[in-house]
Protein backbone atom coordinates (compact mmCIF):
# COMPACT_ATOMS: atom_id res chain seq x y z
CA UNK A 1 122.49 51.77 142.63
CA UNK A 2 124.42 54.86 143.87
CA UNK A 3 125.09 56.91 140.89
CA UNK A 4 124.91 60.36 142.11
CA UNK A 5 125.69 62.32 145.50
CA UNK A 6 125.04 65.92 145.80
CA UNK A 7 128.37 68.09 146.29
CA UNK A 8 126.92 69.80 149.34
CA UNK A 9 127.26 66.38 151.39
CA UNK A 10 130.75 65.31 150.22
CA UNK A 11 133.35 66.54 152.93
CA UNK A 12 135.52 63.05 152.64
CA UNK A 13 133.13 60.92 154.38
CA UNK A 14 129.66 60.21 152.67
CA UNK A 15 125.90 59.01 153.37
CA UNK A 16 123.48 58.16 150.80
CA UNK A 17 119.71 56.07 151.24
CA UNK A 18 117.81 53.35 149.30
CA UNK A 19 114.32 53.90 149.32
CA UNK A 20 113.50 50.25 148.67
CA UNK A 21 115.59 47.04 149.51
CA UNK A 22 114.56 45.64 145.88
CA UNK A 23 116.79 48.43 144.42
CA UNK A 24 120.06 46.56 145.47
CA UNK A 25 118.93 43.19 143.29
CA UNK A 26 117.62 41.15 146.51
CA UNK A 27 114.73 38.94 145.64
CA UNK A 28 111.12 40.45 146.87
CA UNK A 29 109.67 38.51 149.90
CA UNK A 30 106.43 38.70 150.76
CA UNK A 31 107.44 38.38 154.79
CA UNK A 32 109.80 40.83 155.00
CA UNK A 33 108.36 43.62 152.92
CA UNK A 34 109.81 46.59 151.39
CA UNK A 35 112.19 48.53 153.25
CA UNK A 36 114.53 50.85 152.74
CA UNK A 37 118.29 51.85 154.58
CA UNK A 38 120.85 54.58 155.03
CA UNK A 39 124.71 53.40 154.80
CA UNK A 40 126.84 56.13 156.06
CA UNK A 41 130.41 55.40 154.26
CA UNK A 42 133.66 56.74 156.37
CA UNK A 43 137.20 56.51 154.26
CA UNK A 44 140.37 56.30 155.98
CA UNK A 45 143.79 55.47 155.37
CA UNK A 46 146.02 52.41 156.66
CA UNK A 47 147.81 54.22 160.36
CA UNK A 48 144.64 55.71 161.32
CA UNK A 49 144.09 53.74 164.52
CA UNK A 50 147.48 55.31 165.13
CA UNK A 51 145.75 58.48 166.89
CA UNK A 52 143.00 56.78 168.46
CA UNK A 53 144.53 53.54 170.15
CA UNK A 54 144.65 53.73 174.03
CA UNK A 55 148.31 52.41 174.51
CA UNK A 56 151.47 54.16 173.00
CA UNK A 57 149.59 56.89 170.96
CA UNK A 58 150.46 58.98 168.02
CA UNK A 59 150.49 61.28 165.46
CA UNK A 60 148.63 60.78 162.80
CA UNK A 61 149.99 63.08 159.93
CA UNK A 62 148.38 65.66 157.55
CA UNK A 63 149.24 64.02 154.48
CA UNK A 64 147.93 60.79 155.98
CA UNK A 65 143.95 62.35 155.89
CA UNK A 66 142.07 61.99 153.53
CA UNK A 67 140.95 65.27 151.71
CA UNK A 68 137.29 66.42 150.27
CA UNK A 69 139.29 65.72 146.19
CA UNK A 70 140.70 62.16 147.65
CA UNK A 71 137.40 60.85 148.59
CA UNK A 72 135.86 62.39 145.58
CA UNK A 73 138.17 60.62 143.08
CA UNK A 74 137.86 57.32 145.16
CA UNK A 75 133.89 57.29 144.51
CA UNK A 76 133.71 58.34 140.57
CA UNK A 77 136.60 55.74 140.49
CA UNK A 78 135.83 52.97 142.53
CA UNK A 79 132.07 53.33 142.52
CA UNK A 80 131.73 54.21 139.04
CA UNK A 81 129.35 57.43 139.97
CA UNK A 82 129.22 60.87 139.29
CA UNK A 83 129.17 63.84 141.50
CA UNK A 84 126.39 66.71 141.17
């Protein structure tokens, strides 16, 4: 599936496309077509809603953020790909 992103694009949060729907292992259907998508992936940490929430707001600290090198470990380790 997703096996390699291009450096440029990979500033913590990350978007990648599928040209075809059959690509992901669904089942061809003759109705529907071929079609492709565009998931746009956006990592946080746990506290985040900290910042944003309308009632008793706060800080959300720097160490809490996730970094360019955090998200880039999380994908080659939890999505078993590889960075160009």
């Amino acid at each position: 599936m997703i096996s390699d992103l291009l450096i440029r694009f990979f500033v913590g949060n990350f978007g990648f496309g599928i040209d075809e729907h059959i690509d992901l292992g669904i089942k061809y259907d003759t109705n529907t077509g071929i079609f492709g998508m565009d998931f746009y992936v956006i990592l946080g940490r746990a506290g985040k809603r900290v910042a944003r929430r309308k009632h008793a707001k706060g800080k959300f600290g720097k160490h809490q953020r996730i970094s360019a090198e955090d998200a880039k470990q999380w994908f080659t380790e939890k999505m078993a790909g590889t960075i160009v």
